[in-house]
C-alpha atoms as a PDB file:
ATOM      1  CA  UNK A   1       0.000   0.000   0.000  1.00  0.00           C
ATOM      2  CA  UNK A   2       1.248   3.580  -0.669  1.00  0.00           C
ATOM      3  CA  UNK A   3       2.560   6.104   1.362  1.00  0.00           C
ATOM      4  CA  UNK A   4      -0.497   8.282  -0.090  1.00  0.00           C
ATOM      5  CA  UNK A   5      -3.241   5.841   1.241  1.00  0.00           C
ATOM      6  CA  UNK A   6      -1.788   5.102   4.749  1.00  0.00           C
ATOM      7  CA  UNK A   7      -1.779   8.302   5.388  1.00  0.00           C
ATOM      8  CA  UNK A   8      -5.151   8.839   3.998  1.00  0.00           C
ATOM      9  CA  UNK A   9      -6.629   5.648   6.743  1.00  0.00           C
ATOM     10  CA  UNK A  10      -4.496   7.345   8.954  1.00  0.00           C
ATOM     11  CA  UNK A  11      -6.108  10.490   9.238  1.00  0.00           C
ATOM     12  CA  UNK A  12      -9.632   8.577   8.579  1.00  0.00           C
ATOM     13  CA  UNK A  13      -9.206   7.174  12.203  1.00  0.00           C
ATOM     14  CA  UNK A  14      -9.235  10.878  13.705  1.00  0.00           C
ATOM     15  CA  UNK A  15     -12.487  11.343  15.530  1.00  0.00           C
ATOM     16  CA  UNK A  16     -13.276  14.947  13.969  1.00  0.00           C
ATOM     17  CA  UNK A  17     -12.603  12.908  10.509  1.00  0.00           C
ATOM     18  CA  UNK A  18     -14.854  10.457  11.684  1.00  0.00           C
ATOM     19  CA  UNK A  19     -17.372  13.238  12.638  1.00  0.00           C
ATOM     20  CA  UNK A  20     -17.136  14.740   9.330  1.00  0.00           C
ATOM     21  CA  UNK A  21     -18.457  11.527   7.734  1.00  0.00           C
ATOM     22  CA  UNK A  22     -20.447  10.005   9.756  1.00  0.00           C
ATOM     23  CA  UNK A  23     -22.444  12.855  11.139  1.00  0.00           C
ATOM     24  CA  UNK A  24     -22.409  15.634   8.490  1.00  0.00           C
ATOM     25  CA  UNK A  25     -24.300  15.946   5.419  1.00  0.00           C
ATOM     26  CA  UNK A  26     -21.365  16.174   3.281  1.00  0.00           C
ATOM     27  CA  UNK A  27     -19.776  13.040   4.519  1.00  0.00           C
ATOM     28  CA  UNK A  28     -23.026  11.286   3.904  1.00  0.00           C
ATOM     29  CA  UNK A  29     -23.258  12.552   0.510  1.00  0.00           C
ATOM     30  CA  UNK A  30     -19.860  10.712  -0.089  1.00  0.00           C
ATOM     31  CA  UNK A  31     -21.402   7.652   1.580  1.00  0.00           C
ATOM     32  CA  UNK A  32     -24.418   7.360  -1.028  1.00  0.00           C
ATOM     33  CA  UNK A  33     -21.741   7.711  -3.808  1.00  0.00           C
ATOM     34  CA  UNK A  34     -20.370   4.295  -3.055  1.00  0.00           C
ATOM     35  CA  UNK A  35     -22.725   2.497  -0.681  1.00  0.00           C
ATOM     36  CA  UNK A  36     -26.076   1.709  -2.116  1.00  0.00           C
ATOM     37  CA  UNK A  37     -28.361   2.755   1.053  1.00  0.00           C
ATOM     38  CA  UNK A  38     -28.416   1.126   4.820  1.00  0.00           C
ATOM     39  CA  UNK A  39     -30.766  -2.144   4.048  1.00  0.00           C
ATOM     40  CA  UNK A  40     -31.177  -4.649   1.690  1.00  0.00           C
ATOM     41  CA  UNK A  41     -34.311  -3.132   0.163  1.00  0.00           C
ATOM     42  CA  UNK A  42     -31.991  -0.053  -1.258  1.00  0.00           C
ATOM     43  CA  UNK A  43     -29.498  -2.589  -1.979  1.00  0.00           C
ATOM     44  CA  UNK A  44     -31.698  -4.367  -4.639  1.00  0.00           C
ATOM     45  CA  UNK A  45     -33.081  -1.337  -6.272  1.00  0.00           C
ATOM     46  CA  UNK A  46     -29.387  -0.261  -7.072  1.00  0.00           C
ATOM     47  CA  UNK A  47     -29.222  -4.057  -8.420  1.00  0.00           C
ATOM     48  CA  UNK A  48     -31.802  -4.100 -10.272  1.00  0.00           C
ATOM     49  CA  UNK A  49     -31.026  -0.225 -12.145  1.00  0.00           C
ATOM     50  CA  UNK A  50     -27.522  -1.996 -12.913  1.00  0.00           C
ATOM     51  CA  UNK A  51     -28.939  -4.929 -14.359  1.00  0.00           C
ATOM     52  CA  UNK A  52     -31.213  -2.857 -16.369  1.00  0.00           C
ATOM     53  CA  UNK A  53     -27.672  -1.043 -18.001  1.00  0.00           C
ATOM     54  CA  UNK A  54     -26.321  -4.459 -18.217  1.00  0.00           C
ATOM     55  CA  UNK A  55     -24.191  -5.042 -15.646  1.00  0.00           C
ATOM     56  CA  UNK A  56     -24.076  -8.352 -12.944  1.00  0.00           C
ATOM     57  CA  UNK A  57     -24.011  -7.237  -8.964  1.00  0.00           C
ATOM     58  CA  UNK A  58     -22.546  -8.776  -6.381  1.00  0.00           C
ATOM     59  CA  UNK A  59     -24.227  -7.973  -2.932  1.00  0.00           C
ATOM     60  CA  UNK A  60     -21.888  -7.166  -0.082  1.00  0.00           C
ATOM     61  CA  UNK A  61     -23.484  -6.984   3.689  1.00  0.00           C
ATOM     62  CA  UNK A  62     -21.238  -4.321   5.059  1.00  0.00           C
ATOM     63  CA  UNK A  63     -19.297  -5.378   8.476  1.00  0.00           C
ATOM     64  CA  UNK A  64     -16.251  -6.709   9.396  1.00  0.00           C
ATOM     65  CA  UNK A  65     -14.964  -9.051  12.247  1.00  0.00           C
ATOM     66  CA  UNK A  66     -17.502  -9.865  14.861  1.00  0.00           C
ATOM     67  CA  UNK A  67     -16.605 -11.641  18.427  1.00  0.00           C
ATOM     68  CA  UNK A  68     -20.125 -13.636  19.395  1.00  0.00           C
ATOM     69  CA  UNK A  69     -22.033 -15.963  18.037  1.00  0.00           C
ATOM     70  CA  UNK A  70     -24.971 -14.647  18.057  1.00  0.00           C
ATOM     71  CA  UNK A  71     -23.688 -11.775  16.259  1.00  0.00           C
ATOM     72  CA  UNK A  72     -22.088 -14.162  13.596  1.00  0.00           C
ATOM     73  CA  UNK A  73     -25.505 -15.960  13.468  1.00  0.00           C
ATOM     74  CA  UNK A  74     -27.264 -12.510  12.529  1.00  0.00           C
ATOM     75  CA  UNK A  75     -24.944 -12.370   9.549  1.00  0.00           C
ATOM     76  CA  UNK A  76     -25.233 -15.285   8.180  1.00  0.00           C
ATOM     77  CA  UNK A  77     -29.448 -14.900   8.468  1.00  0.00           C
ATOM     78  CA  UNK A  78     -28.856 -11.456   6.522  1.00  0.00           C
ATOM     79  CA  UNK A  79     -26.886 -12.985   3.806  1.00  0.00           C
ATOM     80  CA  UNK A  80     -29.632 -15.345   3.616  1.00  0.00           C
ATOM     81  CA  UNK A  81     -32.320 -12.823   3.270  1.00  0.00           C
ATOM     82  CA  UNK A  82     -29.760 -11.275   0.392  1.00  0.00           C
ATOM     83  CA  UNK A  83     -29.697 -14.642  -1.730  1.00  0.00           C
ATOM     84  CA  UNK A  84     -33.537 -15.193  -1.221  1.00  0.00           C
ATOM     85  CA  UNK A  85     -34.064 -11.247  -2.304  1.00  0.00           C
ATOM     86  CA  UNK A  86     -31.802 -12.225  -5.443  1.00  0.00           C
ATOM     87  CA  UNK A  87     -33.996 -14.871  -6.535  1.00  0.00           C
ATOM     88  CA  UNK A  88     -37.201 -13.241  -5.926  1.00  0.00           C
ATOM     89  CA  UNK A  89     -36.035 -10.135  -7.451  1.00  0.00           C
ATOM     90  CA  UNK A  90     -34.570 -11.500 -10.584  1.00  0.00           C
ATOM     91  CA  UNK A  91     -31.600 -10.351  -9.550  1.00  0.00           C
ATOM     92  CA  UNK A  92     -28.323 -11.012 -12.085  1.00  0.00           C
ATOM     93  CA  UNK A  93     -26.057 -11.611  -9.318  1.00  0.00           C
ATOM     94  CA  UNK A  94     -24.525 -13.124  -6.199  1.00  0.00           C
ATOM     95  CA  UNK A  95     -23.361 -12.387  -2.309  1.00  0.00           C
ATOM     96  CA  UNK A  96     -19.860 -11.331  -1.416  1.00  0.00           C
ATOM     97  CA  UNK A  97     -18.719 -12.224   2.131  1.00  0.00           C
ATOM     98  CA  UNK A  98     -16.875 -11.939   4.882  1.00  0.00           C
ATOM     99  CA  UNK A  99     -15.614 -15.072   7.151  1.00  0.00           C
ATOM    100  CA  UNK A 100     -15.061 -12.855   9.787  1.00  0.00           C
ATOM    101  CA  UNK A 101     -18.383 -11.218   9.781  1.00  0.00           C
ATOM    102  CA  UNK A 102     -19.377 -14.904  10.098  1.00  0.00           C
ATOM    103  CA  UNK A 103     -17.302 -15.623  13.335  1.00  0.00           C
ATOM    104  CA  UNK A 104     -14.208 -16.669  11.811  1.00  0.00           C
ATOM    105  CA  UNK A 105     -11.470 -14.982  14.324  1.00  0.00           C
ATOM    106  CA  UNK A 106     -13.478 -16.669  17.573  1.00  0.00           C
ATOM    107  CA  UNK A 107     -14.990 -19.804  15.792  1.00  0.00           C
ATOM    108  CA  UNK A 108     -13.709 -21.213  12.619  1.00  0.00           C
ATOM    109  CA  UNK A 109     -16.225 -23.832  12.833  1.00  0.00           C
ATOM    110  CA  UNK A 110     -19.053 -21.622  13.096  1.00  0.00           C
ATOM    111  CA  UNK A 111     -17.827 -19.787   9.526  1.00  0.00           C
ATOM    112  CA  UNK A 112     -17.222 -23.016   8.028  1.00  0.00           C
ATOM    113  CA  UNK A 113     -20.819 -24.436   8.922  1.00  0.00           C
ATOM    114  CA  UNK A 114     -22.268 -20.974   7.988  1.00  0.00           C
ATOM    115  CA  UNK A 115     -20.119 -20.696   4.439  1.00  0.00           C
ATOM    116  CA  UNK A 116     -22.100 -24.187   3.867  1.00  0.00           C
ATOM    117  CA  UNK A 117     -25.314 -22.809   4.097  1.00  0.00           C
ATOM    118  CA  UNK A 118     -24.697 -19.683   2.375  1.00  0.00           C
ATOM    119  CA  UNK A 119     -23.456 -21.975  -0.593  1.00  0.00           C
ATOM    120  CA  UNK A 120     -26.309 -24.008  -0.113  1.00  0.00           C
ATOM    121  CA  UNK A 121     -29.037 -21.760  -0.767  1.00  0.00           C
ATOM    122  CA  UNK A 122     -27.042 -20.333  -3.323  1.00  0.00           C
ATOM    123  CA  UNK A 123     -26.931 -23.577  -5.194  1.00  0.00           C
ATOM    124  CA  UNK A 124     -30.478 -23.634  -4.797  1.00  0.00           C
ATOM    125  CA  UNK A 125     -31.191 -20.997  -6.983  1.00  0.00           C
ATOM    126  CA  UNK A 126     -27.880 -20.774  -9.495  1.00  0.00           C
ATOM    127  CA  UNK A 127     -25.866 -18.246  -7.866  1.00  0.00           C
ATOM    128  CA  UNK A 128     -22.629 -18.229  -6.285  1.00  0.00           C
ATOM    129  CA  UNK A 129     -20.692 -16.954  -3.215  1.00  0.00           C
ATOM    130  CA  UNK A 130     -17.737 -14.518  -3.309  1.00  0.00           C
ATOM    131  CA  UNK A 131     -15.632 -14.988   0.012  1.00  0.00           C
ATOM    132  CA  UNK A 132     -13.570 -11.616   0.430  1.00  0.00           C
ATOM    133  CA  UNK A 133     -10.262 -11.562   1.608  1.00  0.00           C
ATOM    134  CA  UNK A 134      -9.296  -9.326   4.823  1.00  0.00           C
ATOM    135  CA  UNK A 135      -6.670  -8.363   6.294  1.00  0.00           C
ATOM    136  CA  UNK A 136      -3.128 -10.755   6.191  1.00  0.00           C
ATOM    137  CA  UNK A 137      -3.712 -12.682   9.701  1.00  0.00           C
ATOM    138  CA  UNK A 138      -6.885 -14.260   8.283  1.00  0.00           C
ATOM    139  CA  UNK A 139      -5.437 -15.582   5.139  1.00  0.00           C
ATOM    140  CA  UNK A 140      -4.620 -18.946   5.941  1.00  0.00           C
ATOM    141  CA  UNK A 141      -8.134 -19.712   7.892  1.00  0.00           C
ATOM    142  CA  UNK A 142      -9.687 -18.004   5.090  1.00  0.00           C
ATOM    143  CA  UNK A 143      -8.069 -20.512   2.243  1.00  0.00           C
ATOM    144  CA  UNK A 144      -8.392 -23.493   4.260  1.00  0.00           C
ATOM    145  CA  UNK A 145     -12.476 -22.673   4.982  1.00  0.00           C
ATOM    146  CA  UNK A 146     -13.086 -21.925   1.543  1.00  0.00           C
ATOM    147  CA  UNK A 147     -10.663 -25.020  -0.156  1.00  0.00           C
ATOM    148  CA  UNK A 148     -13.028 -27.417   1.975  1.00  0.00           C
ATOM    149  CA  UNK A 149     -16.061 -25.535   0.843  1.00  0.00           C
ATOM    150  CA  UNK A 150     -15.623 -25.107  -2.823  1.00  0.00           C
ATOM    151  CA  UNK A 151     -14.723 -28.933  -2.619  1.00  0.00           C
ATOM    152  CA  UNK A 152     -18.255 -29.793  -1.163  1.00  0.00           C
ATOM    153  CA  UNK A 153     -20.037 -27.241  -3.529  1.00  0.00           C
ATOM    154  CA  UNK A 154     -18.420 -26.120  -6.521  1.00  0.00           C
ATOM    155  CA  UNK A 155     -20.325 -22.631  -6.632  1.00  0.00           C
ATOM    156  CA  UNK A 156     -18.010 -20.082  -4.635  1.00  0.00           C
ATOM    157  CA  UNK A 157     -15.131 -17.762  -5.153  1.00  0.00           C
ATOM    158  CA  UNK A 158     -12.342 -16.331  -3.699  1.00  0.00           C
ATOM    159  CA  UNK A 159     -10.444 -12.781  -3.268  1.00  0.00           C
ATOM    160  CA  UNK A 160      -6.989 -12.939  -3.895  1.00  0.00           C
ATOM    161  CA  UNK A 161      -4.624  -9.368  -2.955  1.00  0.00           C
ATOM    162  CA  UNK A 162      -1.841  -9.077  -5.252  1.00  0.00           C
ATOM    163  CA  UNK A 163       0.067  -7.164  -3.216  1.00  0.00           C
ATOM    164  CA  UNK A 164       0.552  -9.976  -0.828  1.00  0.00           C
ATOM    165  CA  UNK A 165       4.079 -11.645  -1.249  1.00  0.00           C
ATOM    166  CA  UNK A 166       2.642 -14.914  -0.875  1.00  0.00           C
ATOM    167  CA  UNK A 167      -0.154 -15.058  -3.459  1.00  0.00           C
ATOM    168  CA  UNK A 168       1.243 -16.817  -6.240  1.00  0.00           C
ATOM    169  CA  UNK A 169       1.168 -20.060  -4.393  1.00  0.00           C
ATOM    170  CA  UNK A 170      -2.263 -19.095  -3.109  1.00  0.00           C
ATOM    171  CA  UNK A 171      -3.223 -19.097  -6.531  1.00  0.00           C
ATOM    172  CA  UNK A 172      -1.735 -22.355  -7.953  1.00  0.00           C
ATOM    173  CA  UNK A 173      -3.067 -23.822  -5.108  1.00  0.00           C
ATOM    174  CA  UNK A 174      -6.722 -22.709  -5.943  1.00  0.00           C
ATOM    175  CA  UNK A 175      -6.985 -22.796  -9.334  1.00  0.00           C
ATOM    176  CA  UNK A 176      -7.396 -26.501  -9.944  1.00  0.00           C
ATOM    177  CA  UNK A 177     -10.824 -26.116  -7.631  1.00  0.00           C
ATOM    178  CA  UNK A 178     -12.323 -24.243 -10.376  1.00  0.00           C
ATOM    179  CA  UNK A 179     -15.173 -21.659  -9.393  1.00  0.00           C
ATOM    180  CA  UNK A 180     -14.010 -18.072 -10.029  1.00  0.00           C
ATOM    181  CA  UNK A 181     -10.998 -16.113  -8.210  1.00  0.00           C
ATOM    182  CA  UNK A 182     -11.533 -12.585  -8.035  1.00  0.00           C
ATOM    183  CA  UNK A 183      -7.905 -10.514  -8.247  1.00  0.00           C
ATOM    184  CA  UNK A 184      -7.297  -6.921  -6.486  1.00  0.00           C
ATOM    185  CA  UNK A 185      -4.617  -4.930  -5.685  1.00  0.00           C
ATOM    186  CA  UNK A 186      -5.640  -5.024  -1.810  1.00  0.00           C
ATOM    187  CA  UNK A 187      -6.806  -2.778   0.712  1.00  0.00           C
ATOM    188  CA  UNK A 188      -5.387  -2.908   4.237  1.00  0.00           C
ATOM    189  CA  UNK A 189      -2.476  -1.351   6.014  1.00  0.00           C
ATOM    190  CA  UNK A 190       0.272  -4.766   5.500  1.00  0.00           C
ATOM    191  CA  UNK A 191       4.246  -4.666   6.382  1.00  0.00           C
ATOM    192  CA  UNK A 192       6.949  -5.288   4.211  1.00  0.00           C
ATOM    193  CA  UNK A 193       7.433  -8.841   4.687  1.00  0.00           C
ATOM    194  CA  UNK A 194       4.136  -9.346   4.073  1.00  0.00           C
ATOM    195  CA  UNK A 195       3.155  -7.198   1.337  1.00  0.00           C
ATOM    196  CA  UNK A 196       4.752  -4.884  -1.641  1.00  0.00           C
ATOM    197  CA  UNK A 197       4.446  -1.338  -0.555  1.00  0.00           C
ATOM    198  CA  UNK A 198       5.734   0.814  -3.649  1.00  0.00           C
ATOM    199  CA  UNK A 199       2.719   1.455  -6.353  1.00  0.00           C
ATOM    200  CA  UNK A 200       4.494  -0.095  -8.942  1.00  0.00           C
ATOM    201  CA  UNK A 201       5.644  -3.000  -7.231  1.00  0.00           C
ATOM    202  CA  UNK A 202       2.198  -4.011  -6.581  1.00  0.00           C
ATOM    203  CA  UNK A 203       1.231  -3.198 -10.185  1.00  0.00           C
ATOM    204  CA  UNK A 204       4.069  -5.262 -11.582  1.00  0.00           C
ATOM    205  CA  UNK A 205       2.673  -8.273  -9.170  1.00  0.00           C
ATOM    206  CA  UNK A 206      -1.369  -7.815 -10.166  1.00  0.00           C
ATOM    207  CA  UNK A 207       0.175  -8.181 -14.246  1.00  0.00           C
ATOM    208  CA  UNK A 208       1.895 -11.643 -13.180  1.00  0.00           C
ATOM    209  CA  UNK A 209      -0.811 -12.786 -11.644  1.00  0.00           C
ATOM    210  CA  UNK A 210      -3.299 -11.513 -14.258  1.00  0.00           C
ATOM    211  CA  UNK A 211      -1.860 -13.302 -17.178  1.00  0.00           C
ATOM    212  CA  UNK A 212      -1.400 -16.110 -15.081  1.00  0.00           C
ATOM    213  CA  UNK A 213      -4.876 -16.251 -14.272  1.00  0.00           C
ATOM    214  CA  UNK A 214      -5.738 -15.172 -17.443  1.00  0.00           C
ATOM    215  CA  UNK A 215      -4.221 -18.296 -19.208  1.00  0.00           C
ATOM    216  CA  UNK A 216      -5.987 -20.850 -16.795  1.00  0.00           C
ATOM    217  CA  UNK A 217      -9.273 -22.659 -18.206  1.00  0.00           C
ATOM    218  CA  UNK A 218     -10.238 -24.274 -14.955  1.00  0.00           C
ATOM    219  CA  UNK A 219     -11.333 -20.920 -13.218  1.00  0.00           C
ATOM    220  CA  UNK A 220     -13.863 -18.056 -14.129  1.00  0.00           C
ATOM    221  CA  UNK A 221     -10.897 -14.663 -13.805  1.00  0.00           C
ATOM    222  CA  UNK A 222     -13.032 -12.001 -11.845  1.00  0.00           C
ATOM    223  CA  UNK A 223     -10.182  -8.997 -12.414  1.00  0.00           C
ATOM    224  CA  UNK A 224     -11.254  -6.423  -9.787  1.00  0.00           C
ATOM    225  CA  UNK A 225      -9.554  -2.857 -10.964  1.00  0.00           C
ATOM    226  CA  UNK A 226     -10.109   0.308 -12.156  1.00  0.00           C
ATOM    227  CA  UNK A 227      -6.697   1.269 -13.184  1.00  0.00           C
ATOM    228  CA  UNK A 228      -6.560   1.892 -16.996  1.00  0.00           C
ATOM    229  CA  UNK A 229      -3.289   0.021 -17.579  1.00  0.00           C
ATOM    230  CA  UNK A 230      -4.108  -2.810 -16.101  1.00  0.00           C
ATOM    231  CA  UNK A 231      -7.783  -3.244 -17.540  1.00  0.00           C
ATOM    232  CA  UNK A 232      -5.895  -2.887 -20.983  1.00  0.00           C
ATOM    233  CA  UNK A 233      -3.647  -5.851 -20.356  1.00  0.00           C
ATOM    234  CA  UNK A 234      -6.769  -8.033 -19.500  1.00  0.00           C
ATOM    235  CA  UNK A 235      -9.029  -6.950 -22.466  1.00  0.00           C
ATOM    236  CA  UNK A 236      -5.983  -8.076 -24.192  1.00  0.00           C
ATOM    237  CA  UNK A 237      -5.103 -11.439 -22.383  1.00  0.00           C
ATOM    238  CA  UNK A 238      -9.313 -11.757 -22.830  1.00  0.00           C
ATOM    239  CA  UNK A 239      -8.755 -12.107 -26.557  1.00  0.00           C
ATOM    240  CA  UNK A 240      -6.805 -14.927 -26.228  1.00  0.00           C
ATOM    241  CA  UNK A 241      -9.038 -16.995 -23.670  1.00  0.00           C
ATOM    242  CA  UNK A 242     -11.538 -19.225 -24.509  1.00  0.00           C
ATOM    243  CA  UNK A 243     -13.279 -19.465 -21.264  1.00  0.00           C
ATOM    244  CA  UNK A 244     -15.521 -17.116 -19.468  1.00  0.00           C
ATOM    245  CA  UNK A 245     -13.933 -14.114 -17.584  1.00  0.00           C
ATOM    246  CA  UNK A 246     -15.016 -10.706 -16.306  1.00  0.00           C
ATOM    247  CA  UNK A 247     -14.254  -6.802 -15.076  1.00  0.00           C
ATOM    248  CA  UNK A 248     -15.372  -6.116 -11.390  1.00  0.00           C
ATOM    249  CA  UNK A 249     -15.996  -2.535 -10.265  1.00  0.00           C
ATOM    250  CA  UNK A 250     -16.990  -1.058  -7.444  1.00  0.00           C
ATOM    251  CA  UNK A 251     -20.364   1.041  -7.321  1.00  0.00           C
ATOM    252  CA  UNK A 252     -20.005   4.790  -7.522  1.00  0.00           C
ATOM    253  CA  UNK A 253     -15.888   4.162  -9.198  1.00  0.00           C
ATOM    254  CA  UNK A 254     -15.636   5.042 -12.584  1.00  0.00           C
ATOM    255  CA  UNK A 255     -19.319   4.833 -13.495  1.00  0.00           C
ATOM    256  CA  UNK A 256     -18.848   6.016 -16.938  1.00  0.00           C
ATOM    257  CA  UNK A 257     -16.084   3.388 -17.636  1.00  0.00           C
ATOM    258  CA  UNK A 258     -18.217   0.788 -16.319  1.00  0.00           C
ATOM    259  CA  UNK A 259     -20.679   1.585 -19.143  1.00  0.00           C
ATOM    260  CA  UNK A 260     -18.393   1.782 -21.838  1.00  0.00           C
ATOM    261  CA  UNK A 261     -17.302  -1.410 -21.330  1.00  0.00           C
ATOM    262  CA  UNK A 262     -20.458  -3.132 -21.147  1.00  0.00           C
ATOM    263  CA  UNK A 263     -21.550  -1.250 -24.389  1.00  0.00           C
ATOM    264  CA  UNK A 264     -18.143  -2.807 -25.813  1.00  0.00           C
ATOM    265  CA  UNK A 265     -19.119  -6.228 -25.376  1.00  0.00           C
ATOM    266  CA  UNK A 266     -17.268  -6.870 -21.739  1.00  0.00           C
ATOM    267  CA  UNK A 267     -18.918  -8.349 -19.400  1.00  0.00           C
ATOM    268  CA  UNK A 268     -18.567  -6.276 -16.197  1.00  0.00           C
ATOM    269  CA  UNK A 269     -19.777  -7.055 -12.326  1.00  0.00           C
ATOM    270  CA  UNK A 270     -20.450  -4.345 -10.325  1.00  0.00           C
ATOM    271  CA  UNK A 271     -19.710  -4.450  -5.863  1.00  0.00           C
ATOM    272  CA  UNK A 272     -22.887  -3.398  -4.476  1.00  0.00           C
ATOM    273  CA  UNK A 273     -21.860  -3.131  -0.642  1.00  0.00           C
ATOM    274  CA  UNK A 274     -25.319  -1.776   1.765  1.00  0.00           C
ATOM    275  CA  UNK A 275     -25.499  -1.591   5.739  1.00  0.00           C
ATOM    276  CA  UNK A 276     -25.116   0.408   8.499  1.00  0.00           C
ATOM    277  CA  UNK A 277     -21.421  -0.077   9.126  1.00  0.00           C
ATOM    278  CA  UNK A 278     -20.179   1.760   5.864  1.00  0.00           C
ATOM    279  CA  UNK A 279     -17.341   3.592   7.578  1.00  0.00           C
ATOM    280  CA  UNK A 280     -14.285   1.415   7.557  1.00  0.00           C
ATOM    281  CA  UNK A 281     -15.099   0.200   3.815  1.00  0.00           C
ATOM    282  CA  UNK A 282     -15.537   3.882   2.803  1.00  0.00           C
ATOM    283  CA  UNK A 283     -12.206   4.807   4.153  1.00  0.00           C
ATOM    284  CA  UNK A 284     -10.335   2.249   2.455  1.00  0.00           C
ATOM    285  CA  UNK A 285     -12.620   3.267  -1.356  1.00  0.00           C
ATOM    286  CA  UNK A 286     -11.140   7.044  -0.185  1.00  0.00           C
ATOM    287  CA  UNK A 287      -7.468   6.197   0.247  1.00  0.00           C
ATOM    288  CA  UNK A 288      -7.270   3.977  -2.995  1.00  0.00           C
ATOM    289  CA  UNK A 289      -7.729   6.845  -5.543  1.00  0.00           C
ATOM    290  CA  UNK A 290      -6.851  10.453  -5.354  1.00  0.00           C
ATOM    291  CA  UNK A 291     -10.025  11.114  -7.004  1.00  0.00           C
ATOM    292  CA  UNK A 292     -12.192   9.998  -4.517  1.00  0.00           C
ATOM    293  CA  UNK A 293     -10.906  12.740  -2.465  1.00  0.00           C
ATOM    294  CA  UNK A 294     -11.260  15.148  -5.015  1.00  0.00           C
ATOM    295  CA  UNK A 295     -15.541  14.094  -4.759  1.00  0.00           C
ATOM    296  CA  UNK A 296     -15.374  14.441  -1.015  1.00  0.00           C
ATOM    297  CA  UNK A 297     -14.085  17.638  -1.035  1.00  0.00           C
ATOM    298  CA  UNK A 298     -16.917  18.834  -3.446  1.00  0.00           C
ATOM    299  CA  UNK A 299     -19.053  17.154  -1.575  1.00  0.00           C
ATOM    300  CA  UNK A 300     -17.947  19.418   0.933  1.00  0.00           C
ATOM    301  CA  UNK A 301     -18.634  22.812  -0.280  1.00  0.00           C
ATOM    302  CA  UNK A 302     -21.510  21.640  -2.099  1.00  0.00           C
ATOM    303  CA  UNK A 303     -20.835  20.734  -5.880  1.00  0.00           C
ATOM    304  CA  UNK A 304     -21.784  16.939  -6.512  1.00  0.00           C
END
């Protein structure tokens, strides 16, 4: 990660930061840009209006790492209600989660048996799960929960960071389990021996790992950027792959890029994320690209 973002989630942390966001006007207006409302009724209007311009969804329940079960239980019942909402709806899309939102740093167990059911239901009505990947010290649980679930199901995904030193053997060791691997640069505040830190090392990485995955038949390639370069080198590697493949986004990044590639014949999922807890995930959207700044500080004074 940059020096520009961890500063940027540095000063997000300050309370009269937090304020600003969370309590003013302004801040919210940079919430609705990329969250798609507080419940999953908001959440599946956005879905649908992107399906209507031709674009997939994936659903994302915000929250992060919770410490009960009963809180853990909760989740998994919302994401649930968000599969069951997808096939009522009509919905072209799936859920994206979070083991730890499922009680993965207190009970891997509990994640594991949840992740079933989740992949259950989804079976039930031809969709699929996206498991997210956090922050480095969940990495290994995360793998190992999702290996022994994408063995039992066949329907799920997985998040890989390229900026993480060790995800190239991640990657050979999940690509023969087929479903879909989702690539990104990555998000959270990592050391050194743990993770590239320079821009352009990390871009370097995300290439090697996109042409890798690129060239690999046994896995749908779900190539989460929005960095110009990079989408290049996919469209290109995508012209010599016979399988399918596609562009993730995030809502409210790069709208008008999303479009023009749809229009071009690329098929292109959006992130829909909805929920209360929209704070840390908005932080992290704000320190990834200078430009999301820039909107805040319109936001501020005003000009949308």
């Amino acid at each position: 990660m940059s020096l520009f973002s961890r500063v940027v989630l540095a000063a997000t942390q300050h309370p009269l930061v937090t304020k600003t966001f969370t309590g003013t006007t302004p801040g919210r207006a940079v919430a609705e840009r990329f969250v798609a409302g507080d419940d999953l009724d908001a959440a599946a209007g956005t879905a649908r209006e992107l399906n209507r311009r031709g674009l997939t969804v994936s659903l994302d329940l915000l929250g992060e790492e919770v410490h009960d079960r009963e809180s853990a239980l909760m989740a998994a019942d919302r994401y649930v209600e968000s599969i069951d909402r997808i096939a009522s709806d009509g919905i072209a899309g799936n859920i994206s989660i979070k083991l730890t939102q499922l009680g993965l740093s207190f009970d891997r167990g509990l994640a594991a048996e949840s992740l079933d059911r989740l992949a259950t239901r989804a079976g039930e009505i031809g969709s699929t799960v996206s498991v997210d990947m956090e922050a480095s010290g969940f990495t290994d649980p995360t793998v190992d929960v999702y290996e022994t679930a994408q063995r039992d199901h066949g329907n799920l995904g997985l998040c890989l960071q390229a900026y993480l030193h060790r995800t190239p053997e991640d990657l050979e060791r999940l690509i023969p389990l087929g479903g879909h691997i989702r690539l990104c640069k990555g998000a959270y505040v990592e050391p050194p021996g743990i993770a590239f830190q320079a821009d352009d090392d990390v871009d370097a990485a995300f290439a090697r790992l996109l042409e890798r995955l690129m060239g690999a038949d046994e896995v749908t390639p779900a190539i989460a950027t929005h960095d110009g370069r990079l989408i290049d080198l996919a469209l290109k590697l995508a012209a010599r792959r016979s399988g399918d493949w596609e562009m993730q986004m995030l809502y409210g990044v790069r709208p008008r890029l999303q479009t023009e590639l749809v229009d071009a014949g690329t098929p292109v999922r959006i992130y829909v994320p909805f929920g209360s807890e929209w704070y840390a995930y908005l932080t992290r959207r704000l320190a990834e690209r200078p430009a999301n700044l820039t909107f805040f500080a319109r936001a501020l004074v005003g000009r949308r």
